[in-house]
C-alpha atoms as a PDB file:
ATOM      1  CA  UNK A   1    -201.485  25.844 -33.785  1.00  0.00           C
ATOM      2  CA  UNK A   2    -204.740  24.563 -35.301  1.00  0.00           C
ATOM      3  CA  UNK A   3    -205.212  26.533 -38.265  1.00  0.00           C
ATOM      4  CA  UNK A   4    -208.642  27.553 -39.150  1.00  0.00           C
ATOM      5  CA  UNK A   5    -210.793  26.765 -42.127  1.00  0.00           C
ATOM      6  CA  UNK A   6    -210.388  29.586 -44.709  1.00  0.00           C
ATOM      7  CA  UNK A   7    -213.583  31.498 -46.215  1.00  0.00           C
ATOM      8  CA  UNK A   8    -213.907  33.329 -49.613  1.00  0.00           C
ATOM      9  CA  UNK A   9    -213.361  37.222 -49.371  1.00  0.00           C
ATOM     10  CA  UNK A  10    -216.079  39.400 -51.085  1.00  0.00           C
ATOM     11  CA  UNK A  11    -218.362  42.603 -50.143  1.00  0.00           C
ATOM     12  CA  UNK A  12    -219.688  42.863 -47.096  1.00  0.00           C
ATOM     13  CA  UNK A  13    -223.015  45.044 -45.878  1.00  0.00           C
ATOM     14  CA  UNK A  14    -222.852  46.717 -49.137  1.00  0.00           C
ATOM     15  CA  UNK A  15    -221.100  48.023 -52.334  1.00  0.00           C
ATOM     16  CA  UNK A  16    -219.739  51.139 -50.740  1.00  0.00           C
ATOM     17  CA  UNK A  17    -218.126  49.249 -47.874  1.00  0.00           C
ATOM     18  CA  UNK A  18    -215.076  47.524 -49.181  1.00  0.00           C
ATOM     19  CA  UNK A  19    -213.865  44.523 -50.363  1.00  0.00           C
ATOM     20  CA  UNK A  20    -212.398  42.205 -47.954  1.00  0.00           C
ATOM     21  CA  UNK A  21    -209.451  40.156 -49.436  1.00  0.00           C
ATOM     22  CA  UNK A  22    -208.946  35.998 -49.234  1.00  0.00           C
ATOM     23  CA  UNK A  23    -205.650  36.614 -48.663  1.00  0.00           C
ATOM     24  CA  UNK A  24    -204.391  39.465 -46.772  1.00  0.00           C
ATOM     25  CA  UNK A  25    -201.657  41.584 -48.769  1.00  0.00           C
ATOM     26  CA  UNK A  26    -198.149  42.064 -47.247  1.00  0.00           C
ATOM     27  CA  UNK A  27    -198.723  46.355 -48.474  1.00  0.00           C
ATOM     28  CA  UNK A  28    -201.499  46.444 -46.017  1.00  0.00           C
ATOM     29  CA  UNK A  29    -201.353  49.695 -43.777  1.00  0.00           C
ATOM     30  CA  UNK A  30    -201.931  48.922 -39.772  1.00  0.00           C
ATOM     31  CA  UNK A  31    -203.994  52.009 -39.471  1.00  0.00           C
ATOM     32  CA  UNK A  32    -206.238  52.453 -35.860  1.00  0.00           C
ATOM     33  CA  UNK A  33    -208.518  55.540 -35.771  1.00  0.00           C
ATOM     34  CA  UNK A  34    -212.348  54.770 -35.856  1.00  0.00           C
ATOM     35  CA  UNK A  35    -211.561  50.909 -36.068  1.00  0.00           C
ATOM     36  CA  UNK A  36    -208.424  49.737 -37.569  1.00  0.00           C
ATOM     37  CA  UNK A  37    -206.016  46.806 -37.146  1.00  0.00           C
ATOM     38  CA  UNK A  38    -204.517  44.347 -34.597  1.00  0.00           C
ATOM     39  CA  UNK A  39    -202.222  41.777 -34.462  1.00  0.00           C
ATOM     40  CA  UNK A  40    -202.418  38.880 -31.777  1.00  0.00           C
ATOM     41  CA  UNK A  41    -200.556  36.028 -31.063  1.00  0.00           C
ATOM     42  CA  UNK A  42    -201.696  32.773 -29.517  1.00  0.00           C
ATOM     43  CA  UNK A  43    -204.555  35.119 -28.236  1.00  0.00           C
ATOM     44  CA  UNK A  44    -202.518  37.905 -27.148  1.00  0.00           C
ATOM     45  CA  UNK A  45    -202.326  41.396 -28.336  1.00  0.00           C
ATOM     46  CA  UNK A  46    -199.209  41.833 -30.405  1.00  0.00           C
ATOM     47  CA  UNK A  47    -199.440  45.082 -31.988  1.00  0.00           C
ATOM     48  CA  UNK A  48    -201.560  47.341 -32.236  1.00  0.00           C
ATOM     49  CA  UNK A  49    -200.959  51.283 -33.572  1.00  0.00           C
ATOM     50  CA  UNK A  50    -201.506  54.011 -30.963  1.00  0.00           C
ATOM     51  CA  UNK A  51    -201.237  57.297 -32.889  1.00  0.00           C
ATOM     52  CA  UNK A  52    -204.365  57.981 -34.751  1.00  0.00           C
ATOM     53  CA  UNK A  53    -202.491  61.322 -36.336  1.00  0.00           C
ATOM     54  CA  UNK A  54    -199.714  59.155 -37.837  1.00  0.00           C
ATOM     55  CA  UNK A  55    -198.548  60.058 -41.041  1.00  0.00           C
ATOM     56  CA  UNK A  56    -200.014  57.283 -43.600  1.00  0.00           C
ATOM     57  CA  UNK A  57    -196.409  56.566 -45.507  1.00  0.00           C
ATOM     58  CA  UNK A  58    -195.093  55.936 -41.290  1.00  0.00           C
ATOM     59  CA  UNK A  59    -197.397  53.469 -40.951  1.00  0.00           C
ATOM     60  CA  UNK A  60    -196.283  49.763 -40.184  1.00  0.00           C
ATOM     61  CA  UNK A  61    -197.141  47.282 -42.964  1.00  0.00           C
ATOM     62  CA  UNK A  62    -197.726  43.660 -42.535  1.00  0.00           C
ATOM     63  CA  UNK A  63    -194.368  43.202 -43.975  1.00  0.00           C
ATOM     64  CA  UNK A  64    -193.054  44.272 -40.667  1.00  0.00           C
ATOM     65  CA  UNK A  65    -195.822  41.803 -38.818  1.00  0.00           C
ATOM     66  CA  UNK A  66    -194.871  38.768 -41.215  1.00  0.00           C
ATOM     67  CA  UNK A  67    -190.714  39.316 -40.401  1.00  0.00           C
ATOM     68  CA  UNK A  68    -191.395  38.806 -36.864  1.00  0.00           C
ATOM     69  CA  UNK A  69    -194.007  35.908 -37.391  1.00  0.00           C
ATOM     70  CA  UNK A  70    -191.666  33.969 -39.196  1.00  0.00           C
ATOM     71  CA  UNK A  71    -189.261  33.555 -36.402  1.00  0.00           C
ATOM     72  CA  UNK A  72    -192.600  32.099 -34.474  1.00  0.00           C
ATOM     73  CA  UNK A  73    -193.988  30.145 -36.984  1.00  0.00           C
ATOM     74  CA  UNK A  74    -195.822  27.830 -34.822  1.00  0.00           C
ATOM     75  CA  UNK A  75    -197.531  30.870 -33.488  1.00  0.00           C
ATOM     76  CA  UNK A  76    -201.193  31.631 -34.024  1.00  0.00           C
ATOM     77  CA  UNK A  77    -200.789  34.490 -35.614  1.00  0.00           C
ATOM     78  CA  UNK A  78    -203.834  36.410 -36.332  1.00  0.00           C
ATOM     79  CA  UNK A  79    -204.388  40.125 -37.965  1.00  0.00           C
ATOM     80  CA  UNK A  80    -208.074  41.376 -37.171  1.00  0.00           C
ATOM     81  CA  UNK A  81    -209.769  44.834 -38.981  1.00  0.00           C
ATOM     82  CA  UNK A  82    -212.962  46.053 -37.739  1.00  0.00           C
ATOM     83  CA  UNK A  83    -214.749  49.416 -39.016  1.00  0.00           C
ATOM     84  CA  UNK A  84    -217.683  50.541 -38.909  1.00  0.00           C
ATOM     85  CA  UNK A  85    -219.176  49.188 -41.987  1.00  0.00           C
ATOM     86  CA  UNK A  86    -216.662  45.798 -42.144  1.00  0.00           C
ATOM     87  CA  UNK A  87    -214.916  43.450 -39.921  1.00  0.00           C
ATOM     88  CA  UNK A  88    -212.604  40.389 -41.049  1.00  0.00           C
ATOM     89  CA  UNK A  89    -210.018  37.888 -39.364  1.00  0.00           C
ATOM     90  CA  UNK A  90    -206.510  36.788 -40.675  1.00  0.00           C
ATOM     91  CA  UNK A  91    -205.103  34.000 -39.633  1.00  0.00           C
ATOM     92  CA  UNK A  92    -201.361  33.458 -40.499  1.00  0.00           C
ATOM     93  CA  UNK A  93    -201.048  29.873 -42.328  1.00  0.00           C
ATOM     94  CA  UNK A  94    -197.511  29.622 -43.679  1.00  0.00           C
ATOM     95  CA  UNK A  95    -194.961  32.317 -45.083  1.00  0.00           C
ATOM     96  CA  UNK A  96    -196.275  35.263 -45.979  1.00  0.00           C
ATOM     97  CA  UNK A  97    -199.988  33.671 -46.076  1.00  0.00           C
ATOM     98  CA  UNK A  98    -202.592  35.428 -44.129  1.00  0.00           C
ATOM     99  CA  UNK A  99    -205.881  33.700 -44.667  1.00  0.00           C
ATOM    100  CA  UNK A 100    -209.517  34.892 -44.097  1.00  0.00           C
ATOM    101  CA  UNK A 101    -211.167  32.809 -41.651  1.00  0.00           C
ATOM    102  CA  UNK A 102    -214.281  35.306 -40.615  1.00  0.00           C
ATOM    103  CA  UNK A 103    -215.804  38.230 -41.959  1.00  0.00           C
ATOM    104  CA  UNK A 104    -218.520  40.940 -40.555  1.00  0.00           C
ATOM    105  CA  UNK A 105    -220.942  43.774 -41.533  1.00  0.00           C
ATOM    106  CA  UNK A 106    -218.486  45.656 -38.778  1.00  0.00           C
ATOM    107  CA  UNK A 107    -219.799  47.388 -35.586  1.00  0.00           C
ATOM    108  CA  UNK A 108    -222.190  49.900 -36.302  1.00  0.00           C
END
């Protein structure tokens, strides 16, 4: 796996639209409704959530994500977010160490 160079997180478009995180936290929520997460490995889609109307606390975490991931750690593991306002890649670079290697003003 050839990891990627990591960037600095920060705002993106504007103040209202989030902050995007260096390092991706192991609480984060793998949400899909108008944007959302995926997970892909060695350019394949891994996971990705398929109920919209999923109850928040049922949500996977990237806990679950990182326990599979490190039985493949030579993997290129990647978690992508896009929204409307904000977009960022994760790449996975070591246990429980999901770097930012892009980040975007998201798709609208």
């Amino acid at each position: 796996m050839k990891k990627e160079k990591a960037i600095k997180g920060g705002t993106a478009g504007c103040l209202n639209c989030g902050y995007t995180e260096s390092l991706l936290p192991m609480r984060t929520r793998l949400y899909s409704s108008m944007g959302g997460w995926m997970i892909t490995k060695d350019g394949e889609l891994y996971y990705m959530e398929n109920n919209c109307n999923r109850k928040w606390e049922r949500l996977k975490t990237m806990i679950t994500i990182e326990k599979q991931a490190k039985k493949e750690p030579d993997s290129d593991w990647r978690a992508i977010f896009e929204s409307p306002l904000r977009g960022a890649e994760y790449q996975r670079q070591g246990k429980s160490k999901w770097v930012l290697i892009s980040k975007n003003n998201g798709y609208a």
